[in-house]
C-alpha atoms as a PDB file:
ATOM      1  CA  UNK A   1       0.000   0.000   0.000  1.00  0.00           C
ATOM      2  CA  UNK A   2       2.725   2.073   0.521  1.00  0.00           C
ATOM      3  CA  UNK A   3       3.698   2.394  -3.275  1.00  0.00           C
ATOM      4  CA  UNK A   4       0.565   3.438  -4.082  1.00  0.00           C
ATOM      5  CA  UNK A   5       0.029   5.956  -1.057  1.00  0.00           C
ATOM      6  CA  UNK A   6       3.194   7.091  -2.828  1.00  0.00           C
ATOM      7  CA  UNK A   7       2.092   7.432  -6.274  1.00  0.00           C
ATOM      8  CA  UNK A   8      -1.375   9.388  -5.069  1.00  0.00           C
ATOM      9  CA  UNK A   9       1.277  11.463  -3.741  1.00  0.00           C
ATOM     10  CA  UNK A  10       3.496  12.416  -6.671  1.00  0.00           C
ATOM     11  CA  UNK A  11       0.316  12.349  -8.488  1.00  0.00           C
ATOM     12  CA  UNK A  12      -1.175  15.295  -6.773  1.00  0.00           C
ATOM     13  CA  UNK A  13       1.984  17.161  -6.858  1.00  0.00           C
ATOM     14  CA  UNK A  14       2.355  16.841 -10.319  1.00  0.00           C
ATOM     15  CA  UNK A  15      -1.268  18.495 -10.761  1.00  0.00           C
ATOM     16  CA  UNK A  16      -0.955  21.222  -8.662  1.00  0.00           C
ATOM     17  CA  UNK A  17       2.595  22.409  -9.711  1.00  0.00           C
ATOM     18  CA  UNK A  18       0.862  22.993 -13.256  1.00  0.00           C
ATOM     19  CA  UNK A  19      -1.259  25.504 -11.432  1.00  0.00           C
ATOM     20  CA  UNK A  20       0.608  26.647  -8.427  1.00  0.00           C
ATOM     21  CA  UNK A  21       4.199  26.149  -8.948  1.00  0.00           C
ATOM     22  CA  UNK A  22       5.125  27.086  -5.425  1.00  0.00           C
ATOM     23  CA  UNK A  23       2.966  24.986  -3.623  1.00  0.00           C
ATOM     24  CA  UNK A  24       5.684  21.992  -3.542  1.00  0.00           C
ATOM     25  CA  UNK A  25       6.296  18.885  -1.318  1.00  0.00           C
ATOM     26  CA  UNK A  26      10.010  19.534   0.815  1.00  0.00           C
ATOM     27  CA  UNK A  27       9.864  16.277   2.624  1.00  0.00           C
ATOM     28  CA  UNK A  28       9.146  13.094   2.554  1.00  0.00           C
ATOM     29  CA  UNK A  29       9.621  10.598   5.860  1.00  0.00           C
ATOM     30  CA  UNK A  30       9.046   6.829   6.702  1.00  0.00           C
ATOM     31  CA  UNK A  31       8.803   6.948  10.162  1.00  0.00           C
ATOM     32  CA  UNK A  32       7.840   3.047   9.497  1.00  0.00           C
ATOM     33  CA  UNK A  33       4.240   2.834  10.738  1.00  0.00           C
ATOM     34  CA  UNK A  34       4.158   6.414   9.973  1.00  0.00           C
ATOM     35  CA  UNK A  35       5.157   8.438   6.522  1.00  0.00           C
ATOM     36  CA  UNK A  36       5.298  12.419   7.397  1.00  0.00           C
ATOM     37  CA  UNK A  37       5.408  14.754   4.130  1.00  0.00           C
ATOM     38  CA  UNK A  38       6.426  18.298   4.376  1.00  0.00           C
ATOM     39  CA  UNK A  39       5.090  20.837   2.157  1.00  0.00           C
ATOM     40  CA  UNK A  40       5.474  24.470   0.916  1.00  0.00           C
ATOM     41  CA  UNK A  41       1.898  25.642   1.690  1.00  0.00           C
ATOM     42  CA  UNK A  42      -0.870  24.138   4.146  1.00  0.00           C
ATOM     43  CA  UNK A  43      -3.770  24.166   1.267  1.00  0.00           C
ATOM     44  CA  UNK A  44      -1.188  21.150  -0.177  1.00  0.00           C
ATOM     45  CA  UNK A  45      -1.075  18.993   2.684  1.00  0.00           C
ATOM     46  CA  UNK A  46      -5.189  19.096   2.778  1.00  0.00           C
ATOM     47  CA  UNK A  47      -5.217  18.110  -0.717  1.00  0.00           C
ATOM     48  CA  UNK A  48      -2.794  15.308   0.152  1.00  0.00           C
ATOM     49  CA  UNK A  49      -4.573  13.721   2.733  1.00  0.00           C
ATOM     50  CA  UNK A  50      -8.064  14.347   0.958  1.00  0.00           C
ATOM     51  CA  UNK A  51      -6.743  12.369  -2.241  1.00  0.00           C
ATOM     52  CA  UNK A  52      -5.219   9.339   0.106  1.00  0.00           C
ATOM     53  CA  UNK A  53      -8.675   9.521   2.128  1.00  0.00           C
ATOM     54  CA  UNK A  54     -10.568   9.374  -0.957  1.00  0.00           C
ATOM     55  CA  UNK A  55      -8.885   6.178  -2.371  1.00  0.00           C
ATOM     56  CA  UNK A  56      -8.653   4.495   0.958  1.00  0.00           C
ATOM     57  CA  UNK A  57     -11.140   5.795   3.210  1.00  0.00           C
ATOM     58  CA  UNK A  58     -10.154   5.521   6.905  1.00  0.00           C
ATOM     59  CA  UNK A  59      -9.961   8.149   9.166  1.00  0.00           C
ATOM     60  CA  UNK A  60      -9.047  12.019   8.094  1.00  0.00           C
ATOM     61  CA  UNK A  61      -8.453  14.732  10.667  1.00  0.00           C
ATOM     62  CA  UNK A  62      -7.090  18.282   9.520  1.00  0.00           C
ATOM     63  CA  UNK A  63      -5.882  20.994  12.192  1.00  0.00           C
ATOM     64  CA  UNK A  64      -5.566  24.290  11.494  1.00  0.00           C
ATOM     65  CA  UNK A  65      -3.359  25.648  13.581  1.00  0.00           C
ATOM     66  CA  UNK A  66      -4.530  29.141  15.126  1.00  0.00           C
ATOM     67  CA  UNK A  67      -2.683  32.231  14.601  1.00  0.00           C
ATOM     68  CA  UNK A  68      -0.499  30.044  12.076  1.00  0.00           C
ATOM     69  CA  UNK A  69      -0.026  29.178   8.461  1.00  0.00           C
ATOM     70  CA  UNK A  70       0.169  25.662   8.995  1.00  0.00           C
ATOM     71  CA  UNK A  71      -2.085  22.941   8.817  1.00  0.00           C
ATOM     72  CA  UNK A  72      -1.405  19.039  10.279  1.00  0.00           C
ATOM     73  CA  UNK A  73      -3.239  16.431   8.024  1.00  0.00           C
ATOM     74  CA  UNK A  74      -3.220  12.873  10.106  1.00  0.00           C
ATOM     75  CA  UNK A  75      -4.544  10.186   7.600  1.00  0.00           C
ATOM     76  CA  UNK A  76      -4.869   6.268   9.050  1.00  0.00           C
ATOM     77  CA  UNK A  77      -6.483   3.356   8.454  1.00  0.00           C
ATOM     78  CA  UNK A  78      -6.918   0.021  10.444  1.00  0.00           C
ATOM     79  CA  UNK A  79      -4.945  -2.631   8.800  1.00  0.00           C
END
């Protein structure tokens, strides 16, 4: 699963650089149970873990951090 978790991701990067070119992923780390992807813009990392949620439903949370530009997507799924 974790090929194609990675393709969704390189996927939706390559769609949104076409269309906002400095909205870009910086990071990418397997944590093992855990992958954590770092990205230019918090409107990115929503669209990241919407796509993944879409194609393998499971459990989305998004927090937007107050006072801040960032945003902390937490996909998972039960095995």
């Amino acid at each position: 699963m974790l090929i194609k978790i990675l393709n969704i991701i390189r996927n939706v990067k390559e769609v949104e650089m076409k269309t906002r070119p400095l909205e870009k992923i910086i990071g990418i780390i397997d944590n093992g149970s855990m992958i954590e992807i770092k990205t230019t813009y918090e409107h990115l990392a929503r669209r990241l873990g919407a796509a993944i949620h879409k194609a393998y439903k499971g459990s989305l949370q998004i927090q937007y951090l107050e006072n801040e530009k960032y945003t902390r997507v937490y996909w998972s799924r039960d095995a």
